[in-house]
N, C-alpha and C. Protein backbone atom coordinates (compact mmCIF):
# COMPACT_ATOMS: atom_id res chain seq x y z
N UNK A 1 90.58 121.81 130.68
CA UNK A 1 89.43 121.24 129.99
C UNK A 1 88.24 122.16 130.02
N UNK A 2 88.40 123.25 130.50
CA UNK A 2 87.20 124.39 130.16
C UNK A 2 86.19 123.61 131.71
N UNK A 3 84.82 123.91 131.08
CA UNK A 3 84.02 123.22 132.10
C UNK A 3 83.67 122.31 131.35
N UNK A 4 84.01 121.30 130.89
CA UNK A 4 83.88 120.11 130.14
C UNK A 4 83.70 119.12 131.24
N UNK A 5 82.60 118.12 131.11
CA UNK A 5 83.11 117.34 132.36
C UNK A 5 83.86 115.74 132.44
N UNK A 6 84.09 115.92 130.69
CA UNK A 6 84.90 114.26 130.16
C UNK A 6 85.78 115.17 128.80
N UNK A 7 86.73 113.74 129.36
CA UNK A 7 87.67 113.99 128.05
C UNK A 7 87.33 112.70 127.31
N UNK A 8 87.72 112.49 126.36
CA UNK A 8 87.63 111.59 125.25
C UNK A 8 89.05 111.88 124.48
N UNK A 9 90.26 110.52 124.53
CA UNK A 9 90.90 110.60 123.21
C UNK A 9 90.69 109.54 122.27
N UNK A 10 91.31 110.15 120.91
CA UNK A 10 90.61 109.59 120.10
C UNK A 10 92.05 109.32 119.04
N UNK A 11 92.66 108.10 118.81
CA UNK A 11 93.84 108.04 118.03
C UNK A 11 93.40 107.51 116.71
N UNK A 12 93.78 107.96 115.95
CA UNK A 12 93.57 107.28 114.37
C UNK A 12 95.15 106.41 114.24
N UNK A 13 95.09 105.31 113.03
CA UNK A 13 95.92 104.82 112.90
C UNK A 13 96.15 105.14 111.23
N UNK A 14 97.47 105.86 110.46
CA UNK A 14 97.74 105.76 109.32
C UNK A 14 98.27 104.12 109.06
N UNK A 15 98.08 103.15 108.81
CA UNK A 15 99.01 101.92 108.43
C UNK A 15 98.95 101.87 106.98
N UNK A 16 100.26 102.49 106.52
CA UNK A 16 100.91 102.21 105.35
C UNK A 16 101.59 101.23 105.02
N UNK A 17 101.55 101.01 103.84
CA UNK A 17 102.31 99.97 102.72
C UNK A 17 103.03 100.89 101.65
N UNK A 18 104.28 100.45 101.07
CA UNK A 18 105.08 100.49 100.27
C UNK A 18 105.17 99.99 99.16
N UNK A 19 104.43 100.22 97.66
CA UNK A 19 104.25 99.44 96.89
C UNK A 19 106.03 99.63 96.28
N UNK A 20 106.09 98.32 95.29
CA UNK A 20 107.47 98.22 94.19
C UNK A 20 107.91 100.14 93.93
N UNK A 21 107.05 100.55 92.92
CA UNK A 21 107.17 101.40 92.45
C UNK A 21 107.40 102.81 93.43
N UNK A 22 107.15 102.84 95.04
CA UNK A 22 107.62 103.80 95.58
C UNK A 22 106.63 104.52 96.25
N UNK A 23 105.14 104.09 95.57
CA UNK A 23 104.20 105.09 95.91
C UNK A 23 103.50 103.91 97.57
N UNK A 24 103.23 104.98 98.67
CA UNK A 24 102.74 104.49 99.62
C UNK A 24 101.33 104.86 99.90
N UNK A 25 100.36 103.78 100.65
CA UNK A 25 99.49 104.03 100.44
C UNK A 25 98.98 103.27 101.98
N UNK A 26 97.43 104.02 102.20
CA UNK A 26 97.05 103.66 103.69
C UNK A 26 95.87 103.08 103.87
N UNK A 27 95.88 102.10 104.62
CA UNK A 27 94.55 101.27 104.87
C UNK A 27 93.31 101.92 105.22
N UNK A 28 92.45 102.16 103.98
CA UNK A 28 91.18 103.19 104.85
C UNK A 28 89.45 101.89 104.96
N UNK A 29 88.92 102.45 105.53
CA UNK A 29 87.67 101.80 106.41
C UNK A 29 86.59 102.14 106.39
N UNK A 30 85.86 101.80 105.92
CA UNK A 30 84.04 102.57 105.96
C UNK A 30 83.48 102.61 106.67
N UNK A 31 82.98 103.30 107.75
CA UNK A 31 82.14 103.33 108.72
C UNK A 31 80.65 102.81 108.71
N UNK A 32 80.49 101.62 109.43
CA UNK A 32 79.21 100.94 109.11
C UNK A 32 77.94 101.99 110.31
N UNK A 33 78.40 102.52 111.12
CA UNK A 33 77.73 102.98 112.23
C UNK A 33 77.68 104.17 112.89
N UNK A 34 76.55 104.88 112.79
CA UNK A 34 76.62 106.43 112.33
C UNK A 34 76.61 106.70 114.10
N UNK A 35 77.48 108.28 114.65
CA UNK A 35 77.65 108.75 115.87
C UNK A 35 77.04 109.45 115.83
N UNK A 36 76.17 110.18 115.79
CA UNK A 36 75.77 111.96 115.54
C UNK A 36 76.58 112.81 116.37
N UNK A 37 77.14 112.12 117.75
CA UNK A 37 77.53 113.30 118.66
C UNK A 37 78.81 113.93 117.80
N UNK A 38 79.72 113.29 117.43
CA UNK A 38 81.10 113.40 116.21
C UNK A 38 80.78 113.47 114.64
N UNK A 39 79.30 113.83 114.31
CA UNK A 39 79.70 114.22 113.13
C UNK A 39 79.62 112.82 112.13
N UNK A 40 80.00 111.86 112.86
CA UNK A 40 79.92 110.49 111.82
C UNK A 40 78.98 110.02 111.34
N UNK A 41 78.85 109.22 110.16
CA UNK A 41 77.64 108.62 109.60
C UNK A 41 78.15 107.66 109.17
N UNK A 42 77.62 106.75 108.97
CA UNK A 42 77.17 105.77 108.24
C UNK A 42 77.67 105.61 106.48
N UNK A 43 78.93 104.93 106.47
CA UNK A 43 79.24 105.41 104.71
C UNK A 43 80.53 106.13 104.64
N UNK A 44 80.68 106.73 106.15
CA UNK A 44 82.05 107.52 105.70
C UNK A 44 83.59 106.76 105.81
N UNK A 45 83.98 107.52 105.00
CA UNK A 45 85.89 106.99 104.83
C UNK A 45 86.48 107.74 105.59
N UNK A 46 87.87 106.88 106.12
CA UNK A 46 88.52 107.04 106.72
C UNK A 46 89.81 106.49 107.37
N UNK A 47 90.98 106.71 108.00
CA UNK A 47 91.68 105.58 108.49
C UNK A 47 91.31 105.22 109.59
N UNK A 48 91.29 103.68 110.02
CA UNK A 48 90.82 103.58 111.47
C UNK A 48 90.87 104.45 112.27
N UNK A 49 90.09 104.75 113.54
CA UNK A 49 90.21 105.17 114.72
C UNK A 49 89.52 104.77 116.05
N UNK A 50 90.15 105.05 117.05
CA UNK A 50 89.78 104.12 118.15
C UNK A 50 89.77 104.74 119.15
N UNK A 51 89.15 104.98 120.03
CA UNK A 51 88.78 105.73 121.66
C UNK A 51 89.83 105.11 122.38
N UNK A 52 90.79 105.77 122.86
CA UNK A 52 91.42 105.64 123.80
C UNK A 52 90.77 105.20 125.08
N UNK A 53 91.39 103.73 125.48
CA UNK A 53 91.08 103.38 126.84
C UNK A 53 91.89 103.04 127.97
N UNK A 54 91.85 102.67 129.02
CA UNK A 54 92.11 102.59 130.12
C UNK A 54 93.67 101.88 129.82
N UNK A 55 93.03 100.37 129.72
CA UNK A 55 94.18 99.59 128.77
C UNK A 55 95.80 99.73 128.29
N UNK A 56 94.84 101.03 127.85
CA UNK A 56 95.84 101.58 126.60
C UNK A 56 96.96 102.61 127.33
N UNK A 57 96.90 102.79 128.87
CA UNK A 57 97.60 103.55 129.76
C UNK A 57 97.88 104.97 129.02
N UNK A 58 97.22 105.56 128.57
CA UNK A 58 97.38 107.23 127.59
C UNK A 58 98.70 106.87 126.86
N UNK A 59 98.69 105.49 126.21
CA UNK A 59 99.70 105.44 125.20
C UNK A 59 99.11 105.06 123.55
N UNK A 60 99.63 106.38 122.86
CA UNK A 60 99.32 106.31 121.23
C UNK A 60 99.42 104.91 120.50
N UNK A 61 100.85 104.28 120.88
CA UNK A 61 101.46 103.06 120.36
C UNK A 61 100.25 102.22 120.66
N UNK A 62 100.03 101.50 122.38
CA UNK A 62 99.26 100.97 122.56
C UNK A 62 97.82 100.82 121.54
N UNK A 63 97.09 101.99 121.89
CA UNK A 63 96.03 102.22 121.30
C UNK A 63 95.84 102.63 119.63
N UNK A 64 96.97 102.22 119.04
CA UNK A 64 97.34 102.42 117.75
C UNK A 64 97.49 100.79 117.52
N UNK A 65 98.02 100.23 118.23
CA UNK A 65 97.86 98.72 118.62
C UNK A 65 96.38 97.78 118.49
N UNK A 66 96.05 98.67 119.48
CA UNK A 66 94.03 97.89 119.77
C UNK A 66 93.73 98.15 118.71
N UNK A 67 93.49 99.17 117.65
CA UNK A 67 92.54 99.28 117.20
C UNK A 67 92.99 98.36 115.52
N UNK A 68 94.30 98.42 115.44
CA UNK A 68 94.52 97.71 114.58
C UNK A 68 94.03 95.94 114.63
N UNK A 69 93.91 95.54 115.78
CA UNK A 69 92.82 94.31 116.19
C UNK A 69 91.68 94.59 116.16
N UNK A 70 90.75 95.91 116.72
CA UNK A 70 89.69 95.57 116.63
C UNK A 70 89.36 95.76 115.37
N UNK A 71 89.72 96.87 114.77
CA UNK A 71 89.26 97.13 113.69
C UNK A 71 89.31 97.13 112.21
N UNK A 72 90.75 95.99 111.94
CA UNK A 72 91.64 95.59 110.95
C UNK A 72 91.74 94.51 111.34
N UNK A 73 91.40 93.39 112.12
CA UNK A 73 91.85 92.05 112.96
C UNK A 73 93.53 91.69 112.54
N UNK A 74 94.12 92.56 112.46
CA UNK A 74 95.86 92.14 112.27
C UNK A 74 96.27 92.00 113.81
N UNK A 75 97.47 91.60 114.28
CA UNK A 75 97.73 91.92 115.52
C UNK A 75 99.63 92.49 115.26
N UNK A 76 99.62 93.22 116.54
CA UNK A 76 101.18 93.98 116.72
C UNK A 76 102.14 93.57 115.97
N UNK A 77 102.15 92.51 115.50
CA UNK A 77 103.27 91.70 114.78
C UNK A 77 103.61 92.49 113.70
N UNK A 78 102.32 92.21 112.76
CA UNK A 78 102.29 92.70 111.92
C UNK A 78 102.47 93.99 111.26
N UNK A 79 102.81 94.97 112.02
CA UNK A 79 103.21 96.20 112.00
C UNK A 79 104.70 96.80 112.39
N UNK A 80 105.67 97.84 111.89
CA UNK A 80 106.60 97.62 112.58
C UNK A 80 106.78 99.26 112.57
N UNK A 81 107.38 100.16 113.23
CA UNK A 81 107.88 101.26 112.88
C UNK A 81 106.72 102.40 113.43
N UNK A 82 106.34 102.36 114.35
CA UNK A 82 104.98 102.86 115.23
C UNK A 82 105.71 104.18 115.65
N UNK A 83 105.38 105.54 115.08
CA UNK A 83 105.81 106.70 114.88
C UNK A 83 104.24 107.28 115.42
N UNK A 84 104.21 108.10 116.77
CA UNK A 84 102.93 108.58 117.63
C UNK A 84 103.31 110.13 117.09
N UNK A 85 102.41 110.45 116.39
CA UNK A 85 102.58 111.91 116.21
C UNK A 85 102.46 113.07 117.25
N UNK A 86 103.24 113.98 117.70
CA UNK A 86 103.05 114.56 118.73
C UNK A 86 102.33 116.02 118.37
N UNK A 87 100.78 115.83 117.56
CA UNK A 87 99.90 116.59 117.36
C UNK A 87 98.77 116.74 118.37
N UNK A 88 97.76 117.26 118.88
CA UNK A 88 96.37 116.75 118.90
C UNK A 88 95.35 117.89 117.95
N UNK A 89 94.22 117.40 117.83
CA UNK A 89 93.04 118.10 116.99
C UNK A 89 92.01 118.00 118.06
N UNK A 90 91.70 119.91 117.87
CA UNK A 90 90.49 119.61 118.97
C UNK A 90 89.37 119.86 117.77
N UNK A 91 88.66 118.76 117.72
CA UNK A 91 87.79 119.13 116.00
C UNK A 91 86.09 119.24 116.66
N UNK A 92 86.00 118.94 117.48
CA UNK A 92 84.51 118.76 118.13
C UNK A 92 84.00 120.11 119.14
N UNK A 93 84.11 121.51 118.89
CA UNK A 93 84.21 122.49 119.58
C UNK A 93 82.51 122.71 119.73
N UNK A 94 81.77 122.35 118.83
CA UNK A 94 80.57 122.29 119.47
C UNK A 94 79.67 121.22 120.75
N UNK A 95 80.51 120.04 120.87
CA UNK A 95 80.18 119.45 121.40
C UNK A 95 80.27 120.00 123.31
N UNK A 96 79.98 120.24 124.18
CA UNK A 96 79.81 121.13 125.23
C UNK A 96 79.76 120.21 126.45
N UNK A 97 79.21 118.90 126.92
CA UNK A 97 79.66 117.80 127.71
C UNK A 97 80.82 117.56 127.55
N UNK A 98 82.06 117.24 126.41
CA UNK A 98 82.72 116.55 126.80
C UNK A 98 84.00 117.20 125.69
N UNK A 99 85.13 117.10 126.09
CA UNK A 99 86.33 117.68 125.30
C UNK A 99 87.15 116.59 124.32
N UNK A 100 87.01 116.38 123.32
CA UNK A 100 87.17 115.13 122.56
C UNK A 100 88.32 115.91 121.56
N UNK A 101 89.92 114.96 122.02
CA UNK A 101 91.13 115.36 121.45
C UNK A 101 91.43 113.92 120.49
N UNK A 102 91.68 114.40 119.37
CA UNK A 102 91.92 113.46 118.03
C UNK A 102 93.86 113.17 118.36
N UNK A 103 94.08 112.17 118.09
CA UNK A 103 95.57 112.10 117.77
C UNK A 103 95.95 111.10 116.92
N UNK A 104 96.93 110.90 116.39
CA UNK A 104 97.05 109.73 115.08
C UNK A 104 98.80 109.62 115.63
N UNK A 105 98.65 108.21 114.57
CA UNK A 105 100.43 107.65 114.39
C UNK A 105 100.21 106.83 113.21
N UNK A 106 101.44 106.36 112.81
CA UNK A 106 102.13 105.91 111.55
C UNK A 106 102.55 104.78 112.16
N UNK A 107 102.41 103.47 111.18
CA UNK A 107 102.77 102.61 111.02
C UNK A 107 102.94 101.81 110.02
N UNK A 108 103.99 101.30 109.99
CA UNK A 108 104.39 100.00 108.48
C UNK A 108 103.79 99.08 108.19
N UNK A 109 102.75 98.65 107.54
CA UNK A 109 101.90 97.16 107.57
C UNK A 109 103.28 96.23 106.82
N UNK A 110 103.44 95.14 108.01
CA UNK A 110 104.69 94.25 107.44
C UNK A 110 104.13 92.70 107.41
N UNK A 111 102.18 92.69 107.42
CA UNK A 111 102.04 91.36 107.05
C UNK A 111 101.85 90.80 105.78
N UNK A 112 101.35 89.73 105.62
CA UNK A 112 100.53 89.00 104.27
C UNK A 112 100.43 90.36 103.65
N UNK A 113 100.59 90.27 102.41
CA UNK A 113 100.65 91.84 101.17
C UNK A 113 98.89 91.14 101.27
N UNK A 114 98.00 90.25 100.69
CA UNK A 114 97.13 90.47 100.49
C UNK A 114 96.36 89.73 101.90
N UNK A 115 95.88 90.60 102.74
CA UNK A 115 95.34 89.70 103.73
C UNK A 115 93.71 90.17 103.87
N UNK A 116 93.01 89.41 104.33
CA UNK A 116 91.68 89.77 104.22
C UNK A 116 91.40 90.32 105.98
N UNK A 117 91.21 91.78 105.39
CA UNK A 117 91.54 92.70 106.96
C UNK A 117 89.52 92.48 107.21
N UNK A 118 89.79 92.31 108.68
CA UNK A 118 88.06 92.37 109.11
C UNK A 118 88.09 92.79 110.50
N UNK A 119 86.99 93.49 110.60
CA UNK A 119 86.51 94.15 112.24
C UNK A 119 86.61 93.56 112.94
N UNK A 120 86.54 93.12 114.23
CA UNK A 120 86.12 92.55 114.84
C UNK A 120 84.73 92.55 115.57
N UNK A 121 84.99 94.07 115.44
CA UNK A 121 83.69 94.90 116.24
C UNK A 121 82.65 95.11 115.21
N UNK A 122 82.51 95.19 114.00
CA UNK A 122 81.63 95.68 112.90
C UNK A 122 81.45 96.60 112.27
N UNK A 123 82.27 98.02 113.10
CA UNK A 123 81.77 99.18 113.36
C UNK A 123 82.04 99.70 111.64
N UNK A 124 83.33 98.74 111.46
CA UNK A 124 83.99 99.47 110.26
C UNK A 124 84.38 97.94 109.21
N UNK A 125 84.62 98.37 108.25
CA UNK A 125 84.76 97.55 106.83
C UNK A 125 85.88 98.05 105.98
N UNK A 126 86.88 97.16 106.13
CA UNK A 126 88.25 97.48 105.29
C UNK A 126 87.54 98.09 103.31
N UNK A 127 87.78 98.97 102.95
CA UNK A 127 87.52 99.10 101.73
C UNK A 127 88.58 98.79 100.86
N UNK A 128 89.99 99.54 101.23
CA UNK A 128 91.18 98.43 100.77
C UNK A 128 92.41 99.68 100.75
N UNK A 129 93.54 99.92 100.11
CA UNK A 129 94.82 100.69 99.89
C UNK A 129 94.12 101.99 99.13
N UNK A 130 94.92 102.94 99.81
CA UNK A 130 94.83 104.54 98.89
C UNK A 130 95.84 105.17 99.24
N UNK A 131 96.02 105.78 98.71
CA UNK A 131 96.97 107.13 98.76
C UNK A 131 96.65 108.26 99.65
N UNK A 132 97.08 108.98 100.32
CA UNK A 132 96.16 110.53 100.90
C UNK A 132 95.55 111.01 100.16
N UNK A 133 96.26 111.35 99.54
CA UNK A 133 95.35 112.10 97.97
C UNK A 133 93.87 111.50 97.50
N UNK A 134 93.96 110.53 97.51
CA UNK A 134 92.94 109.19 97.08
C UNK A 134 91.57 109.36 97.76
N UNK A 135 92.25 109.65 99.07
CA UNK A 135 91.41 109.62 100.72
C UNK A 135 90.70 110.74 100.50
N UNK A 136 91.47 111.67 100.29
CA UNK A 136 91.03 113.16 100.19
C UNK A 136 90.19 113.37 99.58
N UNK A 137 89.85 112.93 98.44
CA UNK A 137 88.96 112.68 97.51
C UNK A 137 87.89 112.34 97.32
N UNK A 138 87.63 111.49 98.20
CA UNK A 138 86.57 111.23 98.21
C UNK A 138 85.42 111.61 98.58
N UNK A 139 84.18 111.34 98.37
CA UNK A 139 83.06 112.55 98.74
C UNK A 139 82.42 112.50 100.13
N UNK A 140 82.89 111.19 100.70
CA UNK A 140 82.04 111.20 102.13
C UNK A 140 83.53 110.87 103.14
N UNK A 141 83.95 111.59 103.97
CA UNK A 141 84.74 111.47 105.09
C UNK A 141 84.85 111.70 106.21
N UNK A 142 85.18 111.38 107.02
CA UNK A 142 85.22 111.43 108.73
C UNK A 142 85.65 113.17 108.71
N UNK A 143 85.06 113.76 109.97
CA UNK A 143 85.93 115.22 110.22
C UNK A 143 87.14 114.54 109.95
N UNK A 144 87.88 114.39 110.80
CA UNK A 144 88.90 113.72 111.76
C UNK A 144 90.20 113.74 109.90
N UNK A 145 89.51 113.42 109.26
CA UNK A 145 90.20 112.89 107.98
C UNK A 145 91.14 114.21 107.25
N UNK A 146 90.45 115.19 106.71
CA UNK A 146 91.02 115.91 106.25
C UNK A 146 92.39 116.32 106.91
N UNK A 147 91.92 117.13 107.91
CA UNK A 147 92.93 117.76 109.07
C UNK A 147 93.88 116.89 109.74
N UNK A 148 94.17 116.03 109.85
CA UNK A 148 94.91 114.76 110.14
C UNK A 148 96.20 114.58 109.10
N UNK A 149 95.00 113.65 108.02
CA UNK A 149 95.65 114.23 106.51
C UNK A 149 96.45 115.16 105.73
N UNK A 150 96.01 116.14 105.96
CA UNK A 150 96.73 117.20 105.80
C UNK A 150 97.91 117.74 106.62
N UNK A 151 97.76 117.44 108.04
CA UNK A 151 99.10 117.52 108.85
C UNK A 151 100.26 116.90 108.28
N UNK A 152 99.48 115.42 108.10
CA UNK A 152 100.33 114.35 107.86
C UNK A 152 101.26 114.95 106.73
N UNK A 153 101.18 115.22 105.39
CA UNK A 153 101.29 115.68 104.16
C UNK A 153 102.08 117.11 104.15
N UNK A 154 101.99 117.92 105.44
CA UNK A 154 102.70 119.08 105.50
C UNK A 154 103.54 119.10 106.03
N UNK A 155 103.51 118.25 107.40
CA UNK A 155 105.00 117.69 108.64
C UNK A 155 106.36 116.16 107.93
N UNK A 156 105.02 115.93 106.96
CA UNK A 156 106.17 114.64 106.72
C UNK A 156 106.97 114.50 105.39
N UNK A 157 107.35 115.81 104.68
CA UNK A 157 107.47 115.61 103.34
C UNK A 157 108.46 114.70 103.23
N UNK A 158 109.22 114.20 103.91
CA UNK A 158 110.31 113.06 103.72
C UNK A 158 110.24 111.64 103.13
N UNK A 159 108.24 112.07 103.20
CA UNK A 159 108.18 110.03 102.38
C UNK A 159 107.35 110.55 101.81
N UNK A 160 108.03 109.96 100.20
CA UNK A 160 107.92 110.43 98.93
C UNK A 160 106.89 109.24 98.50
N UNK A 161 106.03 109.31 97.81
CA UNK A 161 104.97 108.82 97.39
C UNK A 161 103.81 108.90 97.96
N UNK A 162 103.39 110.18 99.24
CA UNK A 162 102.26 110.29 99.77
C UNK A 162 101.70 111.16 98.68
């Protein structure tokens, strides 16, 4: 950890859906509540993500779990096929207190097709289904988003409609 004197992880959750036609697409979230220490603001897109905690025993699944409650109010059920990517992103190299490692996983959204997803916490606001591409696109995004994204899109060419 260098002379860092905290770690911070940080898991994003992809939760995809499977439309008729083939094309898949991922639940993204607006950030109501700006961080400065990470770069975040207020407005930006993204797929959930959630600080790894105690809880969560340094497990992706787990904490790919929480945050889909706190921050999607679905619970475990509703998901099936929890694939922990064995990446990390160190994206915060200016930050000098503390060593903050990004990690993400994949999951199947297998509830209600139309369910009305809500925070629990506030932090964030379901905006609704996109594509990567979609995500990518857009003009305001999390660091965390691109580079994630783009892993995702280069390691997984096997599912066709990203």
């Amino acid at each position: 950890m260098n002379d860092k004197t905290a770690l911070i992880v940080g898991v994003g959750l992809l939760l995809y859906r499977t439309l008729p036609n083939g094309t898949m697409q991922i639940l993204v979230v607006r950030e109501n509540r700006a961080k400065p220490l990470i770069g975040k603001e207020a407005g930006m897109l993204s797929f959930p993500l959630e600080t790894q905690e105690i809880q969560d025993e340094e497990s992706v699944i787990r904490t790919m779990q929480r945050c889909a409650g706190e921050e999607l109010g679905i619970s475990p059920d509703q998901m099936t096929d929890f694939f922990p990517v064995a990446m990390e992103f160190r994206l915060f190299p200016e930050v000098e207190e503390i060593d903050i490692i990004t990690r993400y996983g994949i999951a199947r959204y297998v509830g209600i097709p139309e369910c009305a997803f809500c925070s629990s916490t506030r932090e964030t606001q379901v905006v609704g289904w996109m594509t990567v591409p979609e995500l990518l696109k857009q003009p305001l995004i999390r660091v965390e988003t691109q580079p994630i994204c783009e892993h995702f899109l280069r390691e997984m060419p096997h599912r066709q409609g990203w």
